[in-house]
PDB file of N, CA and C in Angstrom:
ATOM      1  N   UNK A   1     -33.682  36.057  43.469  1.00  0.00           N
ATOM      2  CA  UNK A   1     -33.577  34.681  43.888  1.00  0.00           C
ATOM      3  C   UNK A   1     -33.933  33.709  42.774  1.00  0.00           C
ATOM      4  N   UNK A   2     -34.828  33.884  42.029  1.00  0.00           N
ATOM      5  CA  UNK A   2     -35.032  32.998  41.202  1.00  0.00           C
ATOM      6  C   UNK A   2     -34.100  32.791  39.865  1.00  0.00           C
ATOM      7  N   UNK A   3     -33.717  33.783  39.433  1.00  0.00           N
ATOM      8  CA  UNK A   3     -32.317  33.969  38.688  1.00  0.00           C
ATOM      9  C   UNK A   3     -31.444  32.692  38.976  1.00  0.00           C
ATOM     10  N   UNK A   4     -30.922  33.369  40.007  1.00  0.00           N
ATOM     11  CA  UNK A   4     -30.067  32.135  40.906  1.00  0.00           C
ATOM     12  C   UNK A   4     -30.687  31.078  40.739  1.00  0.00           C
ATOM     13  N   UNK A   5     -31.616  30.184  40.778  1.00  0.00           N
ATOM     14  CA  UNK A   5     -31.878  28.832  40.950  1.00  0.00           C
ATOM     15  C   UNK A   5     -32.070  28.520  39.528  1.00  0.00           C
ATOM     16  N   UNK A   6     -32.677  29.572  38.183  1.00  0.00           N
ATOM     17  CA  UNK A   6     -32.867  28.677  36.864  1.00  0.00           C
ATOM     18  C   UNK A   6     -31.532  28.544  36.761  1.00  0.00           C
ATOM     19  N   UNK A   7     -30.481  29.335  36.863  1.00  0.00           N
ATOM     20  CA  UNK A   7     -29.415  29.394  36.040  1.00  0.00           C
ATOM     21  C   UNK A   7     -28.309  28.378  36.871  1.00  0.00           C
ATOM     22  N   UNK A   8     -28.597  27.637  38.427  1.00  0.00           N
ATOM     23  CA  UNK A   8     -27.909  26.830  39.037  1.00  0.00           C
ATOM     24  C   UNK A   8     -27.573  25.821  38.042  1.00  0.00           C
ATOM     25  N   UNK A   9     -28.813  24.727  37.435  1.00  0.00           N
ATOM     26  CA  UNK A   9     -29.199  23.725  36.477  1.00  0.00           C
ATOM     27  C   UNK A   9     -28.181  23.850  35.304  1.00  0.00           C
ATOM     28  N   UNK A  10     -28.154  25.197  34.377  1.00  0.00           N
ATOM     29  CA  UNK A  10     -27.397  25.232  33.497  1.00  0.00           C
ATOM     30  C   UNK A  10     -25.614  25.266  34.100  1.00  0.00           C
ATOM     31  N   UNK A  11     -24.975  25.747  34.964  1.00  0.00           N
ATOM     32  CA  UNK A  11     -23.783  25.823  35.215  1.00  0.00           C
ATOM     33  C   UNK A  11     -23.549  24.414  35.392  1.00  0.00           C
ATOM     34  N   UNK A  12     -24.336  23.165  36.407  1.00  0.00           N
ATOM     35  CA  UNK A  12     -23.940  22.011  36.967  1.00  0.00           C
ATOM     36  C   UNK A  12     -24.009  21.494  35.472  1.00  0.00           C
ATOM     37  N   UNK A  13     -24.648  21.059  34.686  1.00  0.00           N
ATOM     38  CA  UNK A  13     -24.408  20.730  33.157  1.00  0.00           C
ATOM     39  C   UNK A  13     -23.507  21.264  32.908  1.00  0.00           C
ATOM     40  N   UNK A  14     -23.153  22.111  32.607  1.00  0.00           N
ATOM     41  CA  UNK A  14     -21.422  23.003  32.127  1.00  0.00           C
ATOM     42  C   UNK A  14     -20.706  22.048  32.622  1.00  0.00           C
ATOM     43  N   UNK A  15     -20.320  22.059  33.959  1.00  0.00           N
ATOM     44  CA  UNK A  15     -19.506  21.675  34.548  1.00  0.00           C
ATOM     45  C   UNK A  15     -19.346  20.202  34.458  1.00  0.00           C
ATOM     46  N   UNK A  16     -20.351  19.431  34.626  1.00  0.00           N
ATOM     47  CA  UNK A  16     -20.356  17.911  34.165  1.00  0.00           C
ATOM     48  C   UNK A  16     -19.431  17.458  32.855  1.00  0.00           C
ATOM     49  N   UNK A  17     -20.204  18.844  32.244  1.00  0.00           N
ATOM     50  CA  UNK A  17     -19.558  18.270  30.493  1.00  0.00           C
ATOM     51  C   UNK A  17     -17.810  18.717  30.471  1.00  0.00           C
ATOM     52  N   UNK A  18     -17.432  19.801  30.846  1.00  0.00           N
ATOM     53  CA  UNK A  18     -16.197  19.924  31.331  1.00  0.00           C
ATOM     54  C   UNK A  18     -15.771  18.905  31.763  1.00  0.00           C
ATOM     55  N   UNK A  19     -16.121  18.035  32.623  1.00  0.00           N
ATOM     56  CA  UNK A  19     -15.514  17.109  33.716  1.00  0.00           C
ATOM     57  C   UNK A  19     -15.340  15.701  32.448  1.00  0.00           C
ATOM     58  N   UNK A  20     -16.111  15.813  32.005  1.00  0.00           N
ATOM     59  CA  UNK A  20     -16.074  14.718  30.570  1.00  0.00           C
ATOM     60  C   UNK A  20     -14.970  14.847  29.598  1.00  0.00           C
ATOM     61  N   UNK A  21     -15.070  16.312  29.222  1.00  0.00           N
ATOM     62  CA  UNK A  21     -13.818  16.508  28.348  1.00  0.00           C
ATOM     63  C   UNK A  21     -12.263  16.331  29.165  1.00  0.00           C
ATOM     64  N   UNK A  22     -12.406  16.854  30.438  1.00  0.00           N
ATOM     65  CA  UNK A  22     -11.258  16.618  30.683  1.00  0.00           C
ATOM     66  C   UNK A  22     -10.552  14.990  31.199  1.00  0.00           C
ATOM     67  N   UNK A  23     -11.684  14.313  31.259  1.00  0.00           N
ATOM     68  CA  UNK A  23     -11.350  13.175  31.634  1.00  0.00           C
ATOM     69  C   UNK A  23     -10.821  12.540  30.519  1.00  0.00           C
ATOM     70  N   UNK A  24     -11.806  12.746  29.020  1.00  0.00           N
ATOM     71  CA  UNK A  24     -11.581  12.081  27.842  1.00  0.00           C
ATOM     72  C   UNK A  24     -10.123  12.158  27.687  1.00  0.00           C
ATOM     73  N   UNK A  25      -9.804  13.621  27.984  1.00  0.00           N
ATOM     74  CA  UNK A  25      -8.406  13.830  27.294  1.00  0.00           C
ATOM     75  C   UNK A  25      -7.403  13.538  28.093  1.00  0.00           C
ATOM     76  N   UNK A  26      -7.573  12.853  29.641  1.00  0.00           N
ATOM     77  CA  UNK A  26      -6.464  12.435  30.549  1.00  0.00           C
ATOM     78  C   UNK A  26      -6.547  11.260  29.809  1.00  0.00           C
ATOM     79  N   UNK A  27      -7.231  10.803  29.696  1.00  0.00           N
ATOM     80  CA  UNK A  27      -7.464   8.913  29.124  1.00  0.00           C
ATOM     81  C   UNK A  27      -6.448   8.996  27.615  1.00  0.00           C
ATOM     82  N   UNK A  28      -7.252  10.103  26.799  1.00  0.00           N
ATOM     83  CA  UNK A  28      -6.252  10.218  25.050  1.00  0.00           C
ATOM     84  C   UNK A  28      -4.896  10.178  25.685  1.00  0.00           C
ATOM     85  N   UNK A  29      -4.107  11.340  26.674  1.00  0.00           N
ATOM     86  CA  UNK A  29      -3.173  11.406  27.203  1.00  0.00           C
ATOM     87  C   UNK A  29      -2.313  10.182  27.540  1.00  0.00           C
ATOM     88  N   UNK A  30      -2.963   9.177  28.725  1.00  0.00           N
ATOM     89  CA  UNK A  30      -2.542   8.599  29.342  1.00  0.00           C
ATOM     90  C   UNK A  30      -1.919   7.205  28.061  1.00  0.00           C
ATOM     91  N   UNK A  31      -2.789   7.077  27.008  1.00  0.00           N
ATOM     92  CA  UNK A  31      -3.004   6.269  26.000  1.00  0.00           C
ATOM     93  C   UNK A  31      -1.949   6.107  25.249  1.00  0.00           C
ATOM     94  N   UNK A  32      -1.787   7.195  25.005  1.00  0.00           N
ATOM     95  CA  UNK A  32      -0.584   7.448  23.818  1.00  0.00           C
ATOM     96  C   UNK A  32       0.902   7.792  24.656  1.00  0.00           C
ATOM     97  N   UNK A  33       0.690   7.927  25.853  1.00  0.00           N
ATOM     98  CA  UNK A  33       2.114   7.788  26.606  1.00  0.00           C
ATOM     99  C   UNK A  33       2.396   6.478  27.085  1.00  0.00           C
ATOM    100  N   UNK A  34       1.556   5.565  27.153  1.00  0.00           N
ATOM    101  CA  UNK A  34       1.422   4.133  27.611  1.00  0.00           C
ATOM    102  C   UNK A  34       2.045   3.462  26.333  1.00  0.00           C
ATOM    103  N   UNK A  35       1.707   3.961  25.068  1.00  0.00           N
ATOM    104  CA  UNK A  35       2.190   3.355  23.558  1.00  0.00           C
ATOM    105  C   UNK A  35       3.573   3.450  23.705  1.00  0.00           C
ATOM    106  N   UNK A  36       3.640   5.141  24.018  1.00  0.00           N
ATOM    107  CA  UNK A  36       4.894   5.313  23.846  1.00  0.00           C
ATOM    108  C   UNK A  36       5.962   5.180  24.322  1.00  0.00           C
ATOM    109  N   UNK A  37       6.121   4.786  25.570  1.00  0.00           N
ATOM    110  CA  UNK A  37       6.502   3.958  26.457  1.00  0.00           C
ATOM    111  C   UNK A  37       6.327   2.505  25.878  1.00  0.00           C
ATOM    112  N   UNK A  38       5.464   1.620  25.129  1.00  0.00           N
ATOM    113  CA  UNK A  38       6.049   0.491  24.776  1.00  0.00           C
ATOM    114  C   UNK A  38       6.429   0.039  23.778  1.00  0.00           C
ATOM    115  N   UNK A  39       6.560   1.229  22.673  1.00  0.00           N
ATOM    116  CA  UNK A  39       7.174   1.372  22.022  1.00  0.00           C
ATOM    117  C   UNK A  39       9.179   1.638  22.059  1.00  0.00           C
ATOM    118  N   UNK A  40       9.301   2.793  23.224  1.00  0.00           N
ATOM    119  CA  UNK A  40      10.809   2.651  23.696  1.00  0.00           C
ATOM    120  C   UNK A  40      11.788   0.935  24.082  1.00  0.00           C
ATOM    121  N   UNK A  41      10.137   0.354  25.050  1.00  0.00           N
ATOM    122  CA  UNK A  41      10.823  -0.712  25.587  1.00  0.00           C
ATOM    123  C   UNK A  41      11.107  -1.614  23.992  1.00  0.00           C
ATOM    124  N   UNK A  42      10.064  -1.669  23.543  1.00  0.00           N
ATOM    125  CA  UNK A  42      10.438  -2.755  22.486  1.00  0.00           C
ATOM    126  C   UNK A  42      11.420  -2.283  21.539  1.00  0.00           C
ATOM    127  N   UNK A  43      11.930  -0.871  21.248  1.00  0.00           N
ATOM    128  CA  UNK A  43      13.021  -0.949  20.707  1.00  0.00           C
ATOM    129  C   UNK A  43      14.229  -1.022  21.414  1.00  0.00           C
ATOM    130  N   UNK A  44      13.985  -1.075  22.839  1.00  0.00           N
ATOM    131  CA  UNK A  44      15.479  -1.071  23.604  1.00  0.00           C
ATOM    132  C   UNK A  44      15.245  -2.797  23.780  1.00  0.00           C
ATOM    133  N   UNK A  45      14.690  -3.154  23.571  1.00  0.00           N
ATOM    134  CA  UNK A  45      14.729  -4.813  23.992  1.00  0.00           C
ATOM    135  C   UNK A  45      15.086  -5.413  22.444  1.00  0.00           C
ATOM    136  N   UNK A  46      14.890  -4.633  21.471  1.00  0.00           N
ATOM    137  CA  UNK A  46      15.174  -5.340  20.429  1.00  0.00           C
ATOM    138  C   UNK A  46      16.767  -5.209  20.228  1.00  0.00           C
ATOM    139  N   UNK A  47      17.222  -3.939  20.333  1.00  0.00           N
ATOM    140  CA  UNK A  47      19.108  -3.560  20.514  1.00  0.00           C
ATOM    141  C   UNK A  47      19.437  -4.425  21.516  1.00  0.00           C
ATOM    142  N   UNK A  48      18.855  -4.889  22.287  1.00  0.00           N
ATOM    143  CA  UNK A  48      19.467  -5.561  23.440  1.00  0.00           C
ATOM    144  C   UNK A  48      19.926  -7.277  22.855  1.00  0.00           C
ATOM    145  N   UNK A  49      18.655  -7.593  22.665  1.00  0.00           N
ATOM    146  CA  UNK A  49      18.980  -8.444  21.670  1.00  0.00           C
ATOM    147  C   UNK A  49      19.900  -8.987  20.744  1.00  0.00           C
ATOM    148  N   UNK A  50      19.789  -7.539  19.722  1.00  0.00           N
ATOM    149  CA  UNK A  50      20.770  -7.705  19.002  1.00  0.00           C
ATOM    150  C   UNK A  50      21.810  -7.996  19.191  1.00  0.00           C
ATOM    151  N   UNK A  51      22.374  -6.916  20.362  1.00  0.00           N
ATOM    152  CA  UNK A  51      24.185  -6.646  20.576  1.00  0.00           C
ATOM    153  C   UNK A  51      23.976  -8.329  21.211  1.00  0.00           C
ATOM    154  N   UNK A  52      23.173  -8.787  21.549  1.00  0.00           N
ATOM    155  CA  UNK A  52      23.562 -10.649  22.373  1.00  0.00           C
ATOM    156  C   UNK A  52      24.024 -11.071  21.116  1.00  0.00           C
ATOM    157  N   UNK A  53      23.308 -11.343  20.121  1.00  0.00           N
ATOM    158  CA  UNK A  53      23.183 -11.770  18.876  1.00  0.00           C
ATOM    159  C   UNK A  53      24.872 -11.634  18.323  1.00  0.00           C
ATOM    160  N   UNK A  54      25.309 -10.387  17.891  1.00  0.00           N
ATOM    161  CA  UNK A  54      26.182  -9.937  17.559  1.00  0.00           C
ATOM    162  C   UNK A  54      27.214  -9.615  18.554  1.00  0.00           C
ATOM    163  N   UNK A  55      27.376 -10.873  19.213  1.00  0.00           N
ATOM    164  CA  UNK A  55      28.616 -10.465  19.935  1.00  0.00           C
ATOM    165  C   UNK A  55      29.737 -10.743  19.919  1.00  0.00           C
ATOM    166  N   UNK A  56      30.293 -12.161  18.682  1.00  0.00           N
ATOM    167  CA  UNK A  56      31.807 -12.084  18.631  1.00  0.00           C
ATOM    168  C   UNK A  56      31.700 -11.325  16.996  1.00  0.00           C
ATOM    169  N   UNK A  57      30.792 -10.847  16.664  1.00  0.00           N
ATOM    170  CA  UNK A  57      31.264 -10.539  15.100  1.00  0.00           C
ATOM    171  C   UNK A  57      31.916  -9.078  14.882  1.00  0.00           C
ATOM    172  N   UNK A  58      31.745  -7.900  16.228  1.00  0.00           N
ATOM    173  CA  UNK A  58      32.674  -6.924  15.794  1.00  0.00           C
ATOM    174  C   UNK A  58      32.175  -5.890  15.277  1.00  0.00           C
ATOM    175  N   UNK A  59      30.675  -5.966  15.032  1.00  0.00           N
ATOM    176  CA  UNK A  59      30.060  -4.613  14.785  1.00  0.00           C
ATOM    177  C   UNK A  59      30.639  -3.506  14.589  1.00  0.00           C
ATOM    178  N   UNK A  60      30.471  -2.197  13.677  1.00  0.00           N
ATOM    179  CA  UNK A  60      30.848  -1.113  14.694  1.00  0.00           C
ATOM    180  C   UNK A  60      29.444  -0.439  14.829  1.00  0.00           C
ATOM    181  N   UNK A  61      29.524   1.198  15.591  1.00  0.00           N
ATOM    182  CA  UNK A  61      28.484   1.627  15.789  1.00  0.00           C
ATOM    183  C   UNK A  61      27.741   1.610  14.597  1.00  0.00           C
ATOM    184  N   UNK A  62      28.401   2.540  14.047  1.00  0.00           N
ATOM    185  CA  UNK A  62      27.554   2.876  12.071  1.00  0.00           C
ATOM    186  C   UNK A  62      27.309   1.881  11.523  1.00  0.00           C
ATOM    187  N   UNK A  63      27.939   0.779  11.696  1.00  0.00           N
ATOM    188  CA  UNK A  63      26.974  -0.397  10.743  1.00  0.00           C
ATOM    189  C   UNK A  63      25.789  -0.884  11.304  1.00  0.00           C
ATOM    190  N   UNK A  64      26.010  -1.266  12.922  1.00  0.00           N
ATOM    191  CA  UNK A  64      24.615  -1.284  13.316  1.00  0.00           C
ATOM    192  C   UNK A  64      23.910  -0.487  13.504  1.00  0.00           C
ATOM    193  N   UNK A  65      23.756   0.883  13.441  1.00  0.00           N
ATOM    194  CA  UNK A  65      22.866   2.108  12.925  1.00  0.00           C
ATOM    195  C   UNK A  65      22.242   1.501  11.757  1.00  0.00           C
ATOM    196  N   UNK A  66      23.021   1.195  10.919  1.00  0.00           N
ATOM    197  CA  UNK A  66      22.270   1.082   9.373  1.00  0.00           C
ATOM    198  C   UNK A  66      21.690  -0.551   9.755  1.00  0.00           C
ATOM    199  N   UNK A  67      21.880  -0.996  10.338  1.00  0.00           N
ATOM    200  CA  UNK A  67      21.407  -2.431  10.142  1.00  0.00           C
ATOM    201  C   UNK A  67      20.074  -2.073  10.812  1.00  0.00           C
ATOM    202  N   UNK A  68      20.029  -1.195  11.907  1.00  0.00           N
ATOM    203  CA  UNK A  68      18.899  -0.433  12.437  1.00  0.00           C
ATOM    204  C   UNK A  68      17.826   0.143  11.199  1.00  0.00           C
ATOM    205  N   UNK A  69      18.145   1.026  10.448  1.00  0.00           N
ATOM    206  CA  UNK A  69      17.465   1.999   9.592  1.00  0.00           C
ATOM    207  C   UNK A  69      16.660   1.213   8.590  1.00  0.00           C
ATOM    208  N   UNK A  70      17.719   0.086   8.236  1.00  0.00           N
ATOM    209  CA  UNK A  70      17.160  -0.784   6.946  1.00  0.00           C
ATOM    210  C   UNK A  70      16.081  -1.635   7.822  1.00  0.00           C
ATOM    211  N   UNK A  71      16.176  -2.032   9.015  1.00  0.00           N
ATOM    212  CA  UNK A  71      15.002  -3.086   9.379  1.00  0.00           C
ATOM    213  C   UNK A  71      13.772  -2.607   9.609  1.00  0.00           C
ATOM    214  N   UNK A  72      14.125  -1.215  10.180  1.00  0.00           N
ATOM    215  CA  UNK A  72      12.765  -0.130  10.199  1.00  0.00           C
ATOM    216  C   UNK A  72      12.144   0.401   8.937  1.00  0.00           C
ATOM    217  N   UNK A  73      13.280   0.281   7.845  1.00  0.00           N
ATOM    218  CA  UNK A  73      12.164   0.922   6.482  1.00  0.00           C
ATOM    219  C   UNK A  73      11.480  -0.816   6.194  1.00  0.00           C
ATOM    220  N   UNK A  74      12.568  -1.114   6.444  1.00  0.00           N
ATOM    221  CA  UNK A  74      11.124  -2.516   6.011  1.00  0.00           C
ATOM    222  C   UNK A  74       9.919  -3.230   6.923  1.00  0.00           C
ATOM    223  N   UNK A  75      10.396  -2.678   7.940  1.00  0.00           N
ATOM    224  CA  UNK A  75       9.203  -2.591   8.791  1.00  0.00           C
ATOM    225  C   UNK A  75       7.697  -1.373   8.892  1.00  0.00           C
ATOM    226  N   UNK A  76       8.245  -0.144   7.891  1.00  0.00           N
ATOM    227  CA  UNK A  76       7.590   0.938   7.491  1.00  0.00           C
ATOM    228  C   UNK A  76       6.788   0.360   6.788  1.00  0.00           C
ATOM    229  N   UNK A  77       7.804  -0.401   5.316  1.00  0.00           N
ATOM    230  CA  UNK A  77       6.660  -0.527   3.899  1.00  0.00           C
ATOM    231  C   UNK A  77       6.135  -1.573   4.441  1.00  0.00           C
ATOM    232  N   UNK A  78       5.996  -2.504   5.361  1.00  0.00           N
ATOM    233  CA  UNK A  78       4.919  -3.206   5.738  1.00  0.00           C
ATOM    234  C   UNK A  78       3.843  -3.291   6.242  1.00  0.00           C
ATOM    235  N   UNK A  79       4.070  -2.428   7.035  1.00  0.00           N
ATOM    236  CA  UNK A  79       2.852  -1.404   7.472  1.00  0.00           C
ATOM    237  C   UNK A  79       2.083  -1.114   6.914  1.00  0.00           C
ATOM    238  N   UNK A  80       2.668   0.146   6.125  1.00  0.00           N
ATOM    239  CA  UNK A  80       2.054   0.957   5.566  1.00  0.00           C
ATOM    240  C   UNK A  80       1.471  -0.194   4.073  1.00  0.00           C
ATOM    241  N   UNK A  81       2.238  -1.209   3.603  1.00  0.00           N
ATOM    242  CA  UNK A  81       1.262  -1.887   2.926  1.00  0.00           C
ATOM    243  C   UNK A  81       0.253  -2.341   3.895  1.00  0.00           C
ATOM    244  N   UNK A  82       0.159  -3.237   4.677  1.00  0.00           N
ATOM    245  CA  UNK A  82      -0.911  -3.879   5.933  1.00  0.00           C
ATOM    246  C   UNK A  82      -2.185  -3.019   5.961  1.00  0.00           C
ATOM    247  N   UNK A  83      -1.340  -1.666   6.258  1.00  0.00           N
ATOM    248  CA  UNK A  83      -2.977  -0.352   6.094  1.00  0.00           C
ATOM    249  C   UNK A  83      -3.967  -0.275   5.277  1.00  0.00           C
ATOM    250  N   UNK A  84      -2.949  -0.334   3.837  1.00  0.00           N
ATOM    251  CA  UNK A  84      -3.817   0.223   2.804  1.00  0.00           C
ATOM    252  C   UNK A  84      -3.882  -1.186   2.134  1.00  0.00           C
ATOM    253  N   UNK A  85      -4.186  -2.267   2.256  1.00  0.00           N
ATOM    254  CA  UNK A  85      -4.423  -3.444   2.273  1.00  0.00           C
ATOM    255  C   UNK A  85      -3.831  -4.052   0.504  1.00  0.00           C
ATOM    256  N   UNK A  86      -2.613  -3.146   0.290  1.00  0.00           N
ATOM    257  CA  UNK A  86      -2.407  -4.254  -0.930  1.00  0.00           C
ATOM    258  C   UNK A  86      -1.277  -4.971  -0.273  1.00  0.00           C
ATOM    259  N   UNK A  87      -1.016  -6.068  -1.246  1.00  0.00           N
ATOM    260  CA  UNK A  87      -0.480  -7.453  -0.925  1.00  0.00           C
ATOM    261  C   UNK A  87       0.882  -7.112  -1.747  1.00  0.00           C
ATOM    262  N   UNK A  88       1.884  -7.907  -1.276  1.00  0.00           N
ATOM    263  CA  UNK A  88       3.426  -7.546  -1.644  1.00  0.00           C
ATOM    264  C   UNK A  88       3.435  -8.348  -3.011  1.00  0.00           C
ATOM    265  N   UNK A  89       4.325  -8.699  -3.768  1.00  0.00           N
ATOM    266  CA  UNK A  89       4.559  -8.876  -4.724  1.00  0.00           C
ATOM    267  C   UNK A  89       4.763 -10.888  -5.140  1.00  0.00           C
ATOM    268  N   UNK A  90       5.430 -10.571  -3.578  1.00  0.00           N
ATOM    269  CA  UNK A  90       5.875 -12.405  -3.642  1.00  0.00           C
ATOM    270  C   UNK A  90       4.186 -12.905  -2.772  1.00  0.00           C
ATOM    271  N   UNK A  91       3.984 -12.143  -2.113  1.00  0.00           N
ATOM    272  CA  UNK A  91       2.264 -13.195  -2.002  1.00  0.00           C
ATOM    273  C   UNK A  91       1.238 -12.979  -3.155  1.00  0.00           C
ATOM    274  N   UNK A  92       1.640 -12.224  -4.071  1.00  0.00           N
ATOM    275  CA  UNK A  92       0.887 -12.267  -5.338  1.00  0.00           C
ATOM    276  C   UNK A  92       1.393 -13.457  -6.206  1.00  0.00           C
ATOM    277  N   UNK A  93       2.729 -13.722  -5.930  1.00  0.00           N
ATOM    278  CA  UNK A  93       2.775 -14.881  -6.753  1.00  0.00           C
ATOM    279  C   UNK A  93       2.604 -16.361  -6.723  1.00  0.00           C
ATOM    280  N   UNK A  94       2.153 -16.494  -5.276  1.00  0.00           N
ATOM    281  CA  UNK A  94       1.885 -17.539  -4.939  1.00  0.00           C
ATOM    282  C   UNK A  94       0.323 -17.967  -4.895  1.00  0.00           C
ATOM    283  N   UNK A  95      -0.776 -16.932  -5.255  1.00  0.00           N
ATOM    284  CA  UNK A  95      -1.796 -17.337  -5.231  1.00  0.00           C
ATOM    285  C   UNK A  95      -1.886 -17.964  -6.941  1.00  0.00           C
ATOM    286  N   UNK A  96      -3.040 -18.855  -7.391  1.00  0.00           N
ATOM    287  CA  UNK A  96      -2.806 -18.914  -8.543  1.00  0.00           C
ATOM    288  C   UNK A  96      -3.114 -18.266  -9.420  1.00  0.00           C
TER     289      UNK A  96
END
Protein backbone atom coordinates (compact mmCIF):
# COMPACT_ATOMS: atom_id res chain seq x y z
CA UNK A 1 0.00 0.00 0.00
CA UNK A 2 2.39 2.47 0.58
CA UNK A 3 4.23 1.94 -2.73
CA UNK A 4 1.05 2.89 -4.27
CA UNK A 5 0.58 6.23 -2.57
CA UNK A 6 4.56 7.56 -2.82
CA UNK A 7 4.57 6.75 -6.35
CA UNK A 8 0.68 8.27 -6.96
CA UNK A 9 2.51 12.05 -6.52
CA UNK A 10 5.18 11.23 -9.09
CA UNK A 11 2.77 9.85 -12.04
CA UNK A 12 0.12 13.06 -11.44
CA UNK A 13 3.39 15.35 -12.12
CA UNK A 14 4.16 13.15 -15.24
CA UNK A 15 1.03 13.59 -16.39
CA UNK A 16 0.55 17.39 -15.75
CA UNK A 17 3.81 17.94 -17.57
CA UNK A 18 2.58 15.81 -20.52
CA UNK A 19 -0.59 17.81 -20.52
CA UNK A 20 1.77 20.99 -20.94
CA UNK A 21 3.70 19.65 -23.72
CA UNK A 22 0.88 18.67 -25.48
CA UNK A 23 -0.94 21.73 -25.17
CA UNK A 24 2.30 23.81 -26.08
CA UNK A 25 2.42 21.97 -29.24
CA UNK A 26 -1.50 22.25 -30.17
CA UNK A 27 -0.91 26.11 -29.69
CA UNK A 28 2.87 25.82 -32.02
CA UNK A 29 0.38 23.81 -34.31
CA UNK A 30 -2.55 25.87 -34.34
CA UNK A 31 -0.01 29.04 -34.91
CA UNK A 32 1.66 28.26 -37.84
CA UNK A 33 -1.55 26.93 -39.60
CA UNK A 34 -3.32 30.23 -38.70
CA UNK A 35 -0.03 31.98 -40.63
CA UNK A 36 -0.48 29.77 -43.10
CA UNK A 37 -3.71 30.22 -43.90
CA UNK A 38 -3.02 34.03 -44.01
CA UNK A 39 -0.55 33.81 -45.88
CA UNK A 40 -2.73 31.79 -48.85
CA UNK A 41 -5.42 34.51 -48.36
CA UNK A 42 -3.04 37.33 -48.93
CA UNK A 43 -1.61 35.82 -51.89
CA UNK A 44 -4.98 34.93 -53.40
CA UNK A 45 -6.19 38.49 -52.63
CA UNK A 46 -3.19 39.90 -54.10
CA UNK A 47 -3.84 37.78 -57.81
CA UNK A 48 -7.20 38.89 -57.33
CA UNK A 49 -6.25 42.17 -57.43
CA UNK A 50 -4.08 42.00 -59.91
CA UNK A 51 -6.17 40.24 -62.70
CA UNK A 52 -8.78 43.66 -61.64
CA UNK A 53 -5.78 45.70 -62.32
CA UNK A 54 -4.88 44.00 -65.54
CA UNK A 55 -7.88 43.64 -67.18
CA UNK A 56 -8.02 45.23 -70.64
CA UNK A 57 -4.19 44.74 -71.13
CA UNK A 58 -4.19 40.95 -72.21
CA UNK A 59 -1.90 39.25 -69.97
CA UNK A 60 -1.04 35.85 -70.70
CA UNK A 61 -0.62 33.16 -68.07
CA UNK A 62 3.40 33.04 -68.25
CA UNK A 63 3.86 36.58 -68.13
CA UNK A 64 1.90 36.98 -65.14
CA UNK A 65 3.69 34.00 -63.53
CA UNK A 66 6.83 35.99 -64.01
CA UNK A 67 5.37 39.24 -63.02
CA UNK A 68 4.52 36.95 -59.92
CA UNK A 69 8.21 35.51 -59.34
CA UNK A 70 9.94 38.92 -59.86
CA UNK A 71 7.65 40.69 -57.12
CA UNK A 72 8.35 37.85 -54.70
CA UNK A 73 12.23 37.89 -55.19
CA UNK A 74 11.98 41.41 -54.39
CA UNK A 75 9.93 40.93 -51.74
CA UNK A 76 12.57 38.05 -50.52
CA UNK A 77 15.71 40.50 -50.70
CA UNK A 78 13.74 42.75 -48.54
CA UNK A 79 13.23 40.76 -46.03
CA UNK A 80 15.87 39.08 -45.79
CA UNK A 81 17.71 42.58 -45.85
CA UNK A 82 14.98 43.91 -42.92
CA UNK A 83 16.40 40.68 -40.84
CA UNK A 84 19.81 41.09 -40.99
CA UNK A 85 19.43 44.80 -40.62
CA UNK A 86 21.59 46.24 -43.50
CA UNK A 87 20.15 49.12 -45.39
CA UNK A 88 19.71 49.02 -49.34
CA UNK A 89 21.85 51.00 -51.34
CA UNK A 90 19.50 53.97 -52.34
CA UNK A 91 18.76 54.64 -48.42
CA UNK A 92 22.47 54.77 -48.06
CA UNK A 93 22.51 57.47 -50.32
CA UNK A 94 20.34 59.63 -48.98
CA UNK A 95 21.68 59.87 -45.55
CA UNK A 96 24.56 62.36 -45.57
Amino acid sequence: MQNDETNFPAQETNNGYLRQVKGCLLLITTTILVLFALAIAAAAGIIIVDSVTLRGEEYTLERRVQRYKVACQFLWYDFKDFVSGKKSDSSQEDEP
